[in-house]
C-alpha atoms as a PDB file:
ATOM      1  CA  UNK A   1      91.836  14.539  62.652  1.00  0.00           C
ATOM      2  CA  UNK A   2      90.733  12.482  65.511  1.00  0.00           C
ATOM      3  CA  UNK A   3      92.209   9.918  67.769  1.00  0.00           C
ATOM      4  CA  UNK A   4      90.259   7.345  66.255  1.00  0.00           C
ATOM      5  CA  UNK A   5      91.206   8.087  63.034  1.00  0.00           C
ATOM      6  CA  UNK A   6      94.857   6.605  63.488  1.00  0.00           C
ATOM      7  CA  UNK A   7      94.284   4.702  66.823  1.00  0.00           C
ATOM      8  CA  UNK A   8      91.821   2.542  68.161  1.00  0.00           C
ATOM      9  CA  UNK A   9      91.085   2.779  71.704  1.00  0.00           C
ATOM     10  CA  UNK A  10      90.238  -0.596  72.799  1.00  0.00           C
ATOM     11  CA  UNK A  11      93.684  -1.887  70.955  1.00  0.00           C
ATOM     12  CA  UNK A  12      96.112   1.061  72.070  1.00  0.00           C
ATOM     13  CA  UNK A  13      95.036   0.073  75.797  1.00  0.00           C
ATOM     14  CA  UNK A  14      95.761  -3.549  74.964  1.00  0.00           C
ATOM     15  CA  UNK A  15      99.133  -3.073  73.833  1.00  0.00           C
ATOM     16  CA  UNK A  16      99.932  -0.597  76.779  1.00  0.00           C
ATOM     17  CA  UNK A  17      98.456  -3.608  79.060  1.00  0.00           C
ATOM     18  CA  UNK A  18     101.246  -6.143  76.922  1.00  0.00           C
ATOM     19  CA  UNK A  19     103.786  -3.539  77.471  1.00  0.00           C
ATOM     20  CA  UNK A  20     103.007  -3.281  81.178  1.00  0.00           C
ATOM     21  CA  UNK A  21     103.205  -7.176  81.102  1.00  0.00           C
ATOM     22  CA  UNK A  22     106.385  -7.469  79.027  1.00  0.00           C
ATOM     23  CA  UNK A  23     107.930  -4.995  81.187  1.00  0.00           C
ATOM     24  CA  UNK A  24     107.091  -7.048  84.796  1.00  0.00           C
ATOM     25  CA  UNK A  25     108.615 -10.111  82.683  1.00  0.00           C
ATOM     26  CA  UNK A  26     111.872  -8.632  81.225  1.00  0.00           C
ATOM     27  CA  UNK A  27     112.869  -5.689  84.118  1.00  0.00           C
ATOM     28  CA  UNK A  28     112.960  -7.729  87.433  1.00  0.00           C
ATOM     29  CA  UNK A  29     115.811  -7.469  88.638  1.00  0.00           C
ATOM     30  CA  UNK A  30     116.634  -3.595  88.617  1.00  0.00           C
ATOM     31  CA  UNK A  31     120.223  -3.010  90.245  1.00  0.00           C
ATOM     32  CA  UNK A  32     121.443  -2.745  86.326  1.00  0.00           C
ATOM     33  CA  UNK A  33     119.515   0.297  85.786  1.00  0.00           C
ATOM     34  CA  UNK A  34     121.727   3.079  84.789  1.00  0.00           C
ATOM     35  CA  UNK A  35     121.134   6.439  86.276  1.00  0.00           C
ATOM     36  CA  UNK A  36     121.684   9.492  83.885  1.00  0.00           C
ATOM     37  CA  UNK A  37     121.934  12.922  83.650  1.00  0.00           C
ATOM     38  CA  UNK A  38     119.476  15.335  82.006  1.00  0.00           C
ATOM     39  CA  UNK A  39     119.822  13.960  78.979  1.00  0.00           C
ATOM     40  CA  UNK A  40     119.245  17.819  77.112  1.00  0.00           C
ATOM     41  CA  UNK A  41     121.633  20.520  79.795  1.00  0.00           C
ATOM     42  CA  UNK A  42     123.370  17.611  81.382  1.00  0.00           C
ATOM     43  CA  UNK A  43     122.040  18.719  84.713  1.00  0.00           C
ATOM     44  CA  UNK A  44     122.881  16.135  87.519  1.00  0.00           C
ATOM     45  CA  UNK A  45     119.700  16.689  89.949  1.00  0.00           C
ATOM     46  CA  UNK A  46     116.639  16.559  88.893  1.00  0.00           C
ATOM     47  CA  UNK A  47     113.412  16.220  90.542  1.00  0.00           C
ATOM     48  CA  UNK A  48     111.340  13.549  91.404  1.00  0.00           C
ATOM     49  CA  UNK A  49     107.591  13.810  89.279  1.00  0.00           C
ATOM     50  CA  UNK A  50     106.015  10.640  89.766  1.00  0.00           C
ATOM     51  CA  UNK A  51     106.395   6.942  89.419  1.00  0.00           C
ATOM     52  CA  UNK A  52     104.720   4.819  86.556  1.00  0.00           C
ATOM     53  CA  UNK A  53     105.195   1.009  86.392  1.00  0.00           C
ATOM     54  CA  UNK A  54     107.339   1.047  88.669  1.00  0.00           C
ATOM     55  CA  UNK A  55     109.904   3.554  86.401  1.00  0.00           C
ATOM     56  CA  UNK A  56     110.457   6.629  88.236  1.00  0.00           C
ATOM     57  CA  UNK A  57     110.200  10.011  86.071  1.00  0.00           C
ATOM     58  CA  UNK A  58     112.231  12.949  87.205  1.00  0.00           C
ATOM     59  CA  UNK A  59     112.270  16.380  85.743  1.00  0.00           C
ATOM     60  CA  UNK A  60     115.238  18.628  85.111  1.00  0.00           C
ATOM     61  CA  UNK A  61     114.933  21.589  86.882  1.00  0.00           C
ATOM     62  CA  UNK A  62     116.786  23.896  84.557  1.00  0.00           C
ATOM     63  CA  UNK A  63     115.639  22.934  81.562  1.00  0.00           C
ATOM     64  CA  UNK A  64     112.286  20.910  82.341  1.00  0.00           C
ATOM     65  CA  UNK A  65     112.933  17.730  80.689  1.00  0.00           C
ATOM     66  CA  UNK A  66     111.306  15.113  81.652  1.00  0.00           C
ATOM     67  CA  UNK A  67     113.064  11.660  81.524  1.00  0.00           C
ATOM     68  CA  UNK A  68     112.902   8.062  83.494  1.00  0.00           C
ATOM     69  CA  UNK A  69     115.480   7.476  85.561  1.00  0.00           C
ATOM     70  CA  UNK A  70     117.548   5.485  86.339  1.00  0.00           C
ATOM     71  CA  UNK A  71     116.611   3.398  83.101  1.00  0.00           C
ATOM     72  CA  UNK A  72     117.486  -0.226  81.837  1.00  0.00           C
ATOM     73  CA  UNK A  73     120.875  -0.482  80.461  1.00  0.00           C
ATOM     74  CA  UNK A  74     120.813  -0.290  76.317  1.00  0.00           C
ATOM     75  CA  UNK A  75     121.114  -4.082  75.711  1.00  0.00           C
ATOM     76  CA  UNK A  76     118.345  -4.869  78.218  1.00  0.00           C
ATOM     77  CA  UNK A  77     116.106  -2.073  76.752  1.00  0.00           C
ATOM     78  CA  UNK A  78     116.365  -3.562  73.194  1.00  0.00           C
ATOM     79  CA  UNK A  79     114.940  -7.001  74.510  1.00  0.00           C
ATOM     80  CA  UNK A  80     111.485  -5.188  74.501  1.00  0.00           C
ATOM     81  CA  UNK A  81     111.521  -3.958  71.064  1.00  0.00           C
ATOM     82  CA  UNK A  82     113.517  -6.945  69.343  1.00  0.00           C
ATOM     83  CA  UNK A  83     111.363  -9.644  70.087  1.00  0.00           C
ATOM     84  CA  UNK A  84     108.178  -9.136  73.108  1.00  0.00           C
ATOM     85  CA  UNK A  85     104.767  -9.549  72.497  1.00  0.00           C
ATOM     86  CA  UNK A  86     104.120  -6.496  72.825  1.00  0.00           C
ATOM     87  CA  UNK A  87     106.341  -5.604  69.987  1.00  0.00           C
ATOM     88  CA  UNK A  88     104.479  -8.169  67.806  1.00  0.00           C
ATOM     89  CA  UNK A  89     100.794  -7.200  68.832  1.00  0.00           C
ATOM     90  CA  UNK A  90     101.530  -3.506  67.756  1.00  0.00           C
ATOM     91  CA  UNK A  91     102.828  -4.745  64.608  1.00  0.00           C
ATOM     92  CA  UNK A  92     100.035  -7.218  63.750  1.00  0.00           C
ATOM     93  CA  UNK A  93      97.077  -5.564  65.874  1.00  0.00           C
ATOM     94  CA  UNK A  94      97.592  -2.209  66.345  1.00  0.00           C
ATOM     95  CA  UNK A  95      99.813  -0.508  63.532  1.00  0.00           C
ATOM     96  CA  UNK A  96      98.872  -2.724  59.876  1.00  0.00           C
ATOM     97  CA  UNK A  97      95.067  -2.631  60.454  1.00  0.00           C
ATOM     98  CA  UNK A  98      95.420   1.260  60.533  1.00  0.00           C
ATOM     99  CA  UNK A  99      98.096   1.077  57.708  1.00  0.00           C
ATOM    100  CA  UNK A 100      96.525   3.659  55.065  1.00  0.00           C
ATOM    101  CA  UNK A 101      94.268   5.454  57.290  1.00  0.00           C
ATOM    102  CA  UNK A 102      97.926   6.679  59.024  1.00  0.00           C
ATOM    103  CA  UNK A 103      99.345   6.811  55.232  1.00  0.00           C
ATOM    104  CA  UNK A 104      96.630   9.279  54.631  1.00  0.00           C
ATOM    105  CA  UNK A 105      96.640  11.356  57.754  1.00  0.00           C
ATOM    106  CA  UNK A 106     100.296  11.314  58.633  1.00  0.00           C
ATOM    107  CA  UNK A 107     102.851  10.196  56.361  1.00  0.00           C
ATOM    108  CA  UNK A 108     101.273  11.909  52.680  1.00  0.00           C
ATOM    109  CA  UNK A 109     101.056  15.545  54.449  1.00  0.00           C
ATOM    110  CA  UNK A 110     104.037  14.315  55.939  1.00  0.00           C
ATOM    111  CA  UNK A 111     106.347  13.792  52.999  1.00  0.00           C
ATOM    112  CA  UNK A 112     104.189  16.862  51.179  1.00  0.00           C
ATOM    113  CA  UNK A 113     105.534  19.217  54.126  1.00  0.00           C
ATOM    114  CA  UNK A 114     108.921  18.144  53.396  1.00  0.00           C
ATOM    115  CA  UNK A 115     108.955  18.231  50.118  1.00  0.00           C
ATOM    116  CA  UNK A 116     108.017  21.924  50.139  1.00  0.00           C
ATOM    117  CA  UNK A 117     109.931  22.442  52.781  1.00  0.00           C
ATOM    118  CA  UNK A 118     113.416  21.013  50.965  1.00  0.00           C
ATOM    119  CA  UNK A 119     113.018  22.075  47.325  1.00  0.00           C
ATOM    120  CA  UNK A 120     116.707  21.540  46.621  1.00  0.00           C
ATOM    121  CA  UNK A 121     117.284  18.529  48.685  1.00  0.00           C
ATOM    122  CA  UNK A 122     114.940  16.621  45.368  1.00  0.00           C
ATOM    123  CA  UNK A 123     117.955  15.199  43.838  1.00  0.00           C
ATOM    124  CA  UNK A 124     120.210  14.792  47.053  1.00  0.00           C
ATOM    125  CA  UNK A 125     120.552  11.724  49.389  1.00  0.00           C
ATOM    126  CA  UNK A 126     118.062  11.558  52.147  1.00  0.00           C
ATOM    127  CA  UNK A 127     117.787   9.219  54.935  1.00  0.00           C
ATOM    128  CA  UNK A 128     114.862   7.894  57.242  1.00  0.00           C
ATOM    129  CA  UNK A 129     116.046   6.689  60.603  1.00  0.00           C
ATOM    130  CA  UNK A 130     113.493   4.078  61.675  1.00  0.00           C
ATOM    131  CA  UNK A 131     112.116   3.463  58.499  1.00  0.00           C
ATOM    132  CA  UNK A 132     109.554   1.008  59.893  1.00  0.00           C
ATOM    133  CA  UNK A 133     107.316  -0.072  56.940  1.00  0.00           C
ATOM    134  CA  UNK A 134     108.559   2.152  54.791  1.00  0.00           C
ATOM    135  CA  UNK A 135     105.331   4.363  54.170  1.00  0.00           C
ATOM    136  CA  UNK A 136     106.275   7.784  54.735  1.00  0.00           C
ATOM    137  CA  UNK A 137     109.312   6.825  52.032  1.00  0.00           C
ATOM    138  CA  UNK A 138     106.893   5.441  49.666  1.00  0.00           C
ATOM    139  CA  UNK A 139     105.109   8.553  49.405  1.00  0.00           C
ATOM    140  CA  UNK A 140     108.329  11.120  49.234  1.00  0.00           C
ATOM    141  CA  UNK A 141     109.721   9.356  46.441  1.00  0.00           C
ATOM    142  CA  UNK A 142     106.375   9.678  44.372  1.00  0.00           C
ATOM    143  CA  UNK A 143     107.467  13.381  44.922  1.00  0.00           C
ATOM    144  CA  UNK A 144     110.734  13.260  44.500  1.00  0.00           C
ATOM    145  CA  UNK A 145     111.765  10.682  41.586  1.00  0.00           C
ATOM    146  CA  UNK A 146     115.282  11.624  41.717  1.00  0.00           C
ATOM    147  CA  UNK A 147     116.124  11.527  45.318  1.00  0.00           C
ATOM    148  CA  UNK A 148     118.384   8.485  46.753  1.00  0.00           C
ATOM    149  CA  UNK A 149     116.108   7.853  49.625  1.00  0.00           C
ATOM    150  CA  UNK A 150     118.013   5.352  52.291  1.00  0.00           C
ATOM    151  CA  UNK A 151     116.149   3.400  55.137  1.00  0.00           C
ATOM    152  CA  UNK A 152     118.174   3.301  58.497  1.00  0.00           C
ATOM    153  CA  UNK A 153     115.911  -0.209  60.263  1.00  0.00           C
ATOM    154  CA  UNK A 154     117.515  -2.430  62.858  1.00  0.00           C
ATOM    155  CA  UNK A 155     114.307  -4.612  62.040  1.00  0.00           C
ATOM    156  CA  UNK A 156     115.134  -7.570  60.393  1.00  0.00           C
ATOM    157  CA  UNK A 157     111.447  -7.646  59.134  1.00  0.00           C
ATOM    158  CA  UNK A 158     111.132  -4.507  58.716  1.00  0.00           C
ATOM    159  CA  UNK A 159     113.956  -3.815  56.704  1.00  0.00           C
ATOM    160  CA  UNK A 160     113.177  -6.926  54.255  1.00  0.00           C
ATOM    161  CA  UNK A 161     109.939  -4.785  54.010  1.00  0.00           C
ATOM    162  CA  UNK A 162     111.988  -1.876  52.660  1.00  0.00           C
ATOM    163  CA  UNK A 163     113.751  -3.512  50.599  1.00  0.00           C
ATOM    164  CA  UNK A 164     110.941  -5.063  48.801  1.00  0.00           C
ATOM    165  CA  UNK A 165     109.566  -1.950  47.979  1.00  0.00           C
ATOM    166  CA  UNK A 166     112.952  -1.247  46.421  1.00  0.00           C
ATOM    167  CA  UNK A 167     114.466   1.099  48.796  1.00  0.00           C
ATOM    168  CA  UNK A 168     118.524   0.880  49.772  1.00  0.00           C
ATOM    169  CA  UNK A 169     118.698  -0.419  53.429  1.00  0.00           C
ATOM    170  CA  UNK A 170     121.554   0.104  55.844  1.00  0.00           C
ATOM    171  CA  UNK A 171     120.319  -2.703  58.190  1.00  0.00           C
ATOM    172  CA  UNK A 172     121.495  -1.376  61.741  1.00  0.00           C
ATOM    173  CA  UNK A 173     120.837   0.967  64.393  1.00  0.00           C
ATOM    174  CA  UNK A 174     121.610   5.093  63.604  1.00  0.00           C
ATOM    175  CA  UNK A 175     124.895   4.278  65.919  1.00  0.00           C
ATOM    176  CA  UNK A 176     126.077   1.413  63.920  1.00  0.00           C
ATOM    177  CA  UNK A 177     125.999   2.891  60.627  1.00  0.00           C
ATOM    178  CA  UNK A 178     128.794   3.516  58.694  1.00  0.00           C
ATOM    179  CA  UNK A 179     131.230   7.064  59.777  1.00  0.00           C
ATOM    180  CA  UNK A 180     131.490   7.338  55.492  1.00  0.00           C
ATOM    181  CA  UNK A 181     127.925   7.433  54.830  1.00  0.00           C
ATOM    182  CA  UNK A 182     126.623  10.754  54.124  1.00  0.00           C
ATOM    183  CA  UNK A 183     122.931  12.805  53.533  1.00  0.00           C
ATOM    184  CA  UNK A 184     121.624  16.278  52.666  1.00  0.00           C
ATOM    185  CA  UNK A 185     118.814  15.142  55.357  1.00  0.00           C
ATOM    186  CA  UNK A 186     118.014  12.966  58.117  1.00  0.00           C
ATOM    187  CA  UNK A 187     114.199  11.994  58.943  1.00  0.00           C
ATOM    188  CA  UNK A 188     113.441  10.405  62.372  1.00  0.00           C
ATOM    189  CA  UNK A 189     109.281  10.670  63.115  1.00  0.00           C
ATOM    190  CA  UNK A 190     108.525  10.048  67.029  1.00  0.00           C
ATOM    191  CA  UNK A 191     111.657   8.371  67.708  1.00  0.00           C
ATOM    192  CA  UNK A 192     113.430  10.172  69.799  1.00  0.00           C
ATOM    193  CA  UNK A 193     111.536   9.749  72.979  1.00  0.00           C
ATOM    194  CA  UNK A 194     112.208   5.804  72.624  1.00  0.00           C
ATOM    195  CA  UNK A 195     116.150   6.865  72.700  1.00  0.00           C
ATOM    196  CA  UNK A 196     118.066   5.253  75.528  1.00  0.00           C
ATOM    197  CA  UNK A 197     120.570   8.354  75.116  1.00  0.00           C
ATOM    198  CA  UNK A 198     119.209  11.286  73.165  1.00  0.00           C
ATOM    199  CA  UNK A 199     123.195  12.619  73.312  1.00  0.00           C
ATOM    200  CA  UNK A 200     124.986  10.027  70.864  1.00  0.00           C
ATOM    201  CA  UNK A 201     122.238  10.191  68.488  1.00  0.00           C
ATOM    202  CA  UNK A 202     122.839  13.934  67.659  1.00  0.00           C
ATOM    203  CA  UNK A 203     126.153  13.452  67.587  1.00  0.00           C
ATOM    204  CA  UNK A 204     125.944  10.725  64.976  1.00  0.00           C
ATOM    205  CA  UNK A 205     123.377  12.845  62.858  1.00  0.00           C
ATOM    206  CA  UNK A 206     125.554  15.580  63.165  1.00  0.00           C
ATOM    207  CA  UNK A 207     128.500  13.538  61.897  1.00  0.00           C
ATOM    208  CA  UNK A 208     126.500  11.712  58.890  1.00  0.00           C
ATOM    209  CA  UNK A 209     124.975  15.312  57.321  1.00  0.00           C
ATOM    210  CA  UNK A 210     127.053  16.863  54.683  1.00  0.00           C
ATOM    211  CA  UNK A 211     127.586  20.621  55.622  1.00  0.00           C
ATOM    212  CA  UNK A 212     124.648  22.467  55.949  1.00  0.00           C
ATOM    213  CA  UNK A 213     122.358  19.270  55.869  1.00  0.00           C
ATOM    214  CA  UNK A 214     119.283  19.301  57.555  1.00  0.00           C
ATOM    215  CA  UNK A 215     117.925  16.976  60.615  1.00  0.00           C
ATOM    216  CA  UNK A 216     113.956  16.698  60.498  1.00  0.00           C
ATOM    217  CA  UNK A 217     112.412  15.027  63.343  1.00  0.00           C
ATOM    218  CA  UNK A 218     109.307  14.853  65.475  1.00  0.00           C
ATOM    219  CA  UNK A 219     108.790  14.083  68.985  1.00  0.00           C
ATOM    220  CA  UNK A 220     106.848  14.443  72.430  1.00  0.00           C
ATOM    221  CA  UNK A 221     106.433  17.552  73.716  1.00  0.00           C
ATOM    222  CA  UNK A 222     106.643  17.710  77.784  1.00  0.00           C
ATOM    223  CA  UNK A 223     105.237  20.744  78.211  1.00  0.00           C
ATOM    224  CA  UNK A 224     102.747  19.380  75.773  1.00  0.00           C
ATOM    225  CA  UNK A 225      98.986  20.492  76.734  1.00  0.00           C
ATOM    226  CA  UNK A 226      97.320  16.994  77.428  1.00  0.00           C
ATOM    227  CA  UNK A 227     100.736  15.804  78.669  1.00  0.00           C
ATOM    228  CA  UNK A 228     100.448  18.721  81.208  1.00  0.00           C
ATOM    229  CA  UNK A 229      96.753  17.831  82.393  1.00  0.00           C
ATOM    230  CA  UNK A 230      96.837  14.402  82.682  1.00  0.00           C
ATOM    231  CA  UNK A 231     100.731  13.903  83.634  1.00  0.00           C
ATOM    232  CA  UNK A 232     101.273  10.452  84.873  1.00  0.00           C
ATOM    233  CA  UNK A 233      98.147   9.327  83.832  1.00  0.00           C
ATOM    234  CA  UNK A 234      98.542  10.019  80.243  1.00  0.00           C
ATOM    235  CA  UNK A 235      98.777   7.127  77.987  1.00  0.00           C
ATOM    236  CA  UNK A 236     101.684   8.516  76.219  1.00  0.00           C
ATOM    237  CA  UNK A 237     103.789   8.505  79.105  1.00  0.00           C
ATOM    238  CA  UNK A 238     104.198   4.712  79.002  1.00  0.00           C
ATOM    239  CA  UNK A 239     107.563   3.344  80.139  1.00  0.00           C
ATOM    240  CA  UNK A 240     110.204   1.558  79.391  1.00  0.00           C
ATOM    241  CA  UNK A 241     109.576   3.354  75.725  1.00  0.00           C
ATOM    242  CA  UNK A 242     108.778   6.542  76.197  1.00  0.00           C
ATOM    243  CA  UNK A 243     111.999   7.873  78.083  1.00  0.00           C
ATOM    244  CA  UNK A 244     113.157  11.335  77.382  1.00  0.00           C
ATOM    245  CA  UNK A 245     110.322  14.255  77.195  1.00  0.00           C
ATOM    246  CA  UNK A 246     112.055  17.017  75.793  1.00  0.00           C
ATOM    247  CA  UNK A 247     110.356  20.386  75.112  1.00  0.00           C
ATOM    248  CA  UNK A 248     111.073  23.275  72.452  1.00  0.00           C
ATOM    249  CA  UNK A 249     113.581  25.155  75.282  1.00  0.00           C
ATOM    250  CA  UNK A 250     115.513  21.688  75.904  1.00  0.00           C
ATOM    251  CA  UNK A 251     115.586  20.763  72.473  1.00  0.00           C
ATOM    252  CA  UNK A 252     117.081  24.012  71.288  1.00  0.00           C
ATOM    253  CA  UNK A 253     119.302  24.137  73.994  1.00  0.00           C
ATOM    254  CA  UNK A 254     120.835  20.356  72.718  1.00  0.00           C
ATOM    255  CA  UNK A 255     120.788  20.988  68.893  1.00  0.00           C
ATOM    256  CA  UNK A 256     122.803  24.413  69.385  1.00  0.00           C
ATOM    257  CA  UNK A 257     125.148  22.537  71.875  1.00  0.00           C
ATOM    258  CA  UNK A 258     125.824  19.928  69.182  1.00  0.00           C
ATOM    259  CA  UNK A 259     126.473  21.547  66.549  1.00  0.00           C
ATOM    260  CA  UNK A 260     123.733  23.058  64.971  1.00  0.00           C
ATOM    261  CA  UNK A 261     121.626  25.816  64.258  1.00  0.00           C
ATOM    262  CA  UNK A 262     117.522  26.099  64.882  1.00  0.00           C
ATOM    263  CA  UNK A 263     115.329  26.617  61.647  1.00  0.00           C
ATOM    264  CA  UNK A 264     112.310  25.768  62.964  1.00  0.00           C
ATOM    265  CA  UNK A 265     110.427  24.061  66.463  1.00  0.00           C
ATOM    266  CA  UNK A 266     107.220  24.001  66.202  1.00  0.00           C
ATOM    267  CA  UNK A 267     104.119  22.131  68.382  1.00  0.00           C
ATOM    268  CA  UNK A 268     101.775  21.238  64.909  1.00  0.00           C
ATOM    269  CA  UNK A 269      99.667  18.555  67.199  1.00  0.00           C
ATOM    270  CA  UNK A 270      95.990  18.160  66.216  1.00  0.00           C
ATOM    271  CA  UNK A 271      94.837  15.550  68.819  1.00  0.00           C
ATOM    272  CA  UNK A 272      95.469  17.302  72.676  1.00  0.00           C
ATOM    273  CA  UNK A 273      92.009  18.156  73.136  1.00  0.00           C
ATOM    274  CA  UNK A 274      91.196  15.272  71.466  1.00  0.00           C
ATOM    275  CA  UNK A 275      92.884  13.108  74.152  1.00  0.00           C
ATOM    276  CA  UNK A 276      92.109  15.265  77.208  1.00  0.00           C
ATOM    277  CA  UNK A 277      87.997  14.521  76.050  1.00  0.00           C
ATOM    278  CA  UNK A 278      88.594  11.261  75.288  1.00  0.00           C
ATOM    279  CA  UNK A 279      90.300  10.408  78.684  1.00  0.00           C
ATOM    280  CA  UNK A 280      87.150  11.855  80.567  1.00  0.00           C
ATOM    281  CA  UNK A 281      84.235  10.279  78.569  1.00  0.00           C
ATOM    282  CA  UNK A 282      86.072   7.199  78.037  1.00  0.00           C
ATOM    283  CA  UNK A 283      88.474   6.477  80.865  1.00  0.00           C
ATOM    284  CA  UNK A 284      87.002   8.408  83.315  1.00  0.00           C
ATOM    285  CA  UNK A 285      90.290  10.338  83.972  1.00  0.00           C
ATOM    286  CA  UNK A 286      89.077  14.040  85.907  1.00  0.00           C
ATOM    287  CA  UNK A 287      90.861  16.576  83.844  1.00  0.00           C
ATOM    288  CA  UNK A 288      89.768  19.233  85.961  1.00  0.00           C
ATOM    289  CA  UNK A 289      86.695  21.215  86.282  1.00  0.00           C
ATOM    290  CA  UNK A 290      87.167  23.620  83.404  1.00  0.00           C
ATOM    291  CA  UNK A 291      87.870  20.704  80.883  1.00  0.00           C
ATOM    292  CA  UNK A 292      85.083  19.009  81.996  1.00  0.00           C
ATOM    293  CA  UNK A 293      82.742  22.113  81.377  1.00  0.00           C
ATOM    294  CA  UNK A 294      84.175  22.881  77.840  1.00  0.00           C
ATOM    295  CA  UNK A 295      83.758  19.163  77.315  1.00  0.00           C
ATOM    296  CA  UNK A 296      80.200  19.272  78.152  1.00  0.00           C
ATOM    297  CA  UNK A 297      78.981  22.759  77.088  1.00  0.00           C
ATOM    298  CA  UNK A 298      81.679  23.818  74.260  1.00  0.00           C
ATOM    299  CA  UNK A 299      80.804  23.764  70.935  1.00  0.00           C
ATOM    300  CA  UNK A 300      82.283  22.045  68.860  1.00  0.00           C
ATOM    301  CA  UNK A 301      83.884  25.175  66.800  1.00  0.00           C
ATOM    302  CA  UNK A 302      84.662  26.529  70.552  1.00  0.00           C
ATOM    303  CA  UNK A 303      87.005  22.817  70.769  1.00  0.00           C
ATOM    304  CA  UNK A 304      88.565  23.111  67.075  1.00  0.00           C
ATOM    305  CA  UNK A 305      89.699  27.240  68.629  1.00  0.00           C
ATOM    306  CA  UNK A 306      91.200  25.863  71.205  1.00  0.00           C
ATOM    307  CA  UNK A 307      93.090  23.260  69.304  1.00  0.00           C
ATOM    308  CA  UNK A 308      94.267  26.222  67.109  1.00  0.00           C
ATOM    309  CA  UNK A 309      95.791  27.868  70.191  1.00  0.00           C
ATOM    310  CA  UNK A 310      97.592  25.075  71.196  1.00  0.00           C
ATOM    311  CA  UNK A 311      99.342  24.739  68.076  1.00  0.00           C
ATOM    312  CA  UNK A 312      99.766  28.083  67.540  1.00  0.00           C
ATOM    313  CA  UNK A 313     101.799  28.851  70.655  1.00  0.00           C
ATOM    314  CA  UNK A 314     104.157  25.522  71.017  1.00  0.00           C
ATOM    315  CA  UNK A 315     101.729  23.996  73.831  1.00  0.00           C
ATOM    316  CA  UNK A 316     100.858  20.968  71.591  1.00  0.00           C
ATOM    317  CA  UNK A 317     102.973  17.440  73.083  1.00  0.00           C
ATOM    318  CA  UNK A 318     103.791  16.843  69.558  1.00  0.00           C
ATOM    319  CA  UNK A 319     106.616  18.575  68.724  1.00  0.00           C
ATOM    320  CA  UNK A 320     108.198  19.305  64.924  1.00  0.00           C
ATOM    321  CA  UNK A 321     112.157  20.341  65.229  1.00  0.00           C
ATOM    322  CA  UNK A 322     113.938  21.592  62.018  1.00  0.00           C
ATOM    323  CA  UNK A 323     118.166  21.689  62.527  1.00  0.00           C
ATOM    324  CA  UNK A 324     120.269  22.631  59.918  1.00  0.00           C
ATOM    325  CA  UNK A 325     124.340  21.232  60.404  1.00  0.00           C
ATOM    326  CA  UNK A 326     126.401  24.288  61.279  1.00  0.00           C
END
């Protein structure tokens, strides 16, 4: 898979110049920005990295998170993802045109994986927070017939989407929904990093999953290889929505803290190198000298290798993390 194959480059830097705009327009005034702790060990001093729009990212020096702060205040935050046009332009523009190219190269394997991967969650209650469009549901329940599959979307829109495709919608955020629901497993793809407090959100999973349920969720990596090269000037590092970088250490470290055990983290990314070629032939971001050489010289069986190891020893900035309820 390529970057192309699921993004296009001229719209993704569109919508991260709408973001930049909607963010000048709704973030002014800052003296209600909240300052946090490390929002994985709960460290209290973390150190400066770098500034990006004018949102100032810190790391945690115990665990290595990576996480704006201070950061807008929850209700302020939501203004940008309610109703911006931002919000609507990667709707209309950026996400529907690529609708079943990503059905094909994410959310199929995606559903596949986890059907293999939960054989006797088939007939149990499952839930997907952040359903979105509803894809990657669509294509577990052609897999699993007998599964109550619930959508979890604050999206007006969105949810009507759901619904129309005959899922059950709780129409609210994760922290709204009701304390009596309950699941044999929790979905939430590349969510997490939006969250404006990773810490709740466990807590909430924790309390919805029937005992020994499972949380499946995917995320950024921040000791992710192109997130590592490129650092501030990696597209993916685009505030106010990408907040929290966690990394397979912090993540662990949270998920045992709150209640449950590790099954799996793993770093399954296919697009670093990908991105780190892309920024130099197209953006004409200096990844270093090396890069550039295997860029220039490497075949292309030399690139796909070096993909491989990235994967293969948790350096990819997309992260997979399997927790089962203790």
């Amino acid at each position: 898979m390529k970057e192309d194959d699921i993004r296009k480059r001229d719209v993704l830097n569109r919508y991260l110049e709408m973001v930049q705009e909607d963010s000048v327009r709704l973030f002014q005034d800052r003296s209600a920005f909240i300052k946090i702790a490390c929002p994985a060990c709960g460290n209290t001093e973390p150190a400066y990295q770098f500034d990006k729009m004018r949102f100032i990212y810190v790391q945690c020096e115990k665990c290595e998170t990576i996480f704006v702060n201070p950061r807008p205040a929850y209700q302020d935050l939501m203004k940008i993802y309610v109703d911006s046009p931002s919000t609507r332009f990667w709707v209309n523009d950026f996400f529907l045109p690529m609708t079943e190219a990503r059905r094909e190269q994410i959310f199929k394997p995606r559903a596949e994986f986890i059907a293999e991967c939960f054989p006797g969650i088939r007939s149990g209650r499952l839930a997907d927070i952040g359903a979105g469009f509803g894809l990657f549901l669509e294509e577990l329940k052609k897999l699993w017939h007998e599964s109550d599959i619930v959508a979890i979307e604050p999206s007006v829109d969105m949810a009507k989407i759901c619904r129309g495709k005959g899922f059950k919608v709780l129409e609210s955020t994760l922290e709204d929904v009701d304390p009596a629901e309950r699941f044999d497993l929790m979905t939430a793809f590349e969510l997490f990093e939006h969250l404006h407090d990773p810490l709740p959100f466990i807590e909430k999973v924790h309390n919805l999953l029937n005992p020994g349920g499972y949380l499946f969720l995917t995320t950024l990596n921040g000791l992710g290889f192109d997130i590592q090269i490129l650092w501030e000037r990696a597209k993916i590092v685009f505030p106010p929505q990408h907040l929290n970088f966690f990394n397979p250490h912090s993540m662990e470290a949270l998920m045992v803290r709150k209640g449950f055990e590790i099954v799996e983290i793993t770093t399954p990314g296919q697009l670093d190198w990908d991105i780190i070629e892309g920024a130099y032939q197209h953006d004409r971001l200096d990844p270093g000298r090396f890069f550039k050489t295997v860029s220039r010289y490497g075949t292309a069986e030399a690139k796909r290798d070096l993909q491989q190891w990235i994967r293969d020893n948790h350096f990819s900035s997309h992260m997979r993390v399997i927790a089962k309820k203790r």
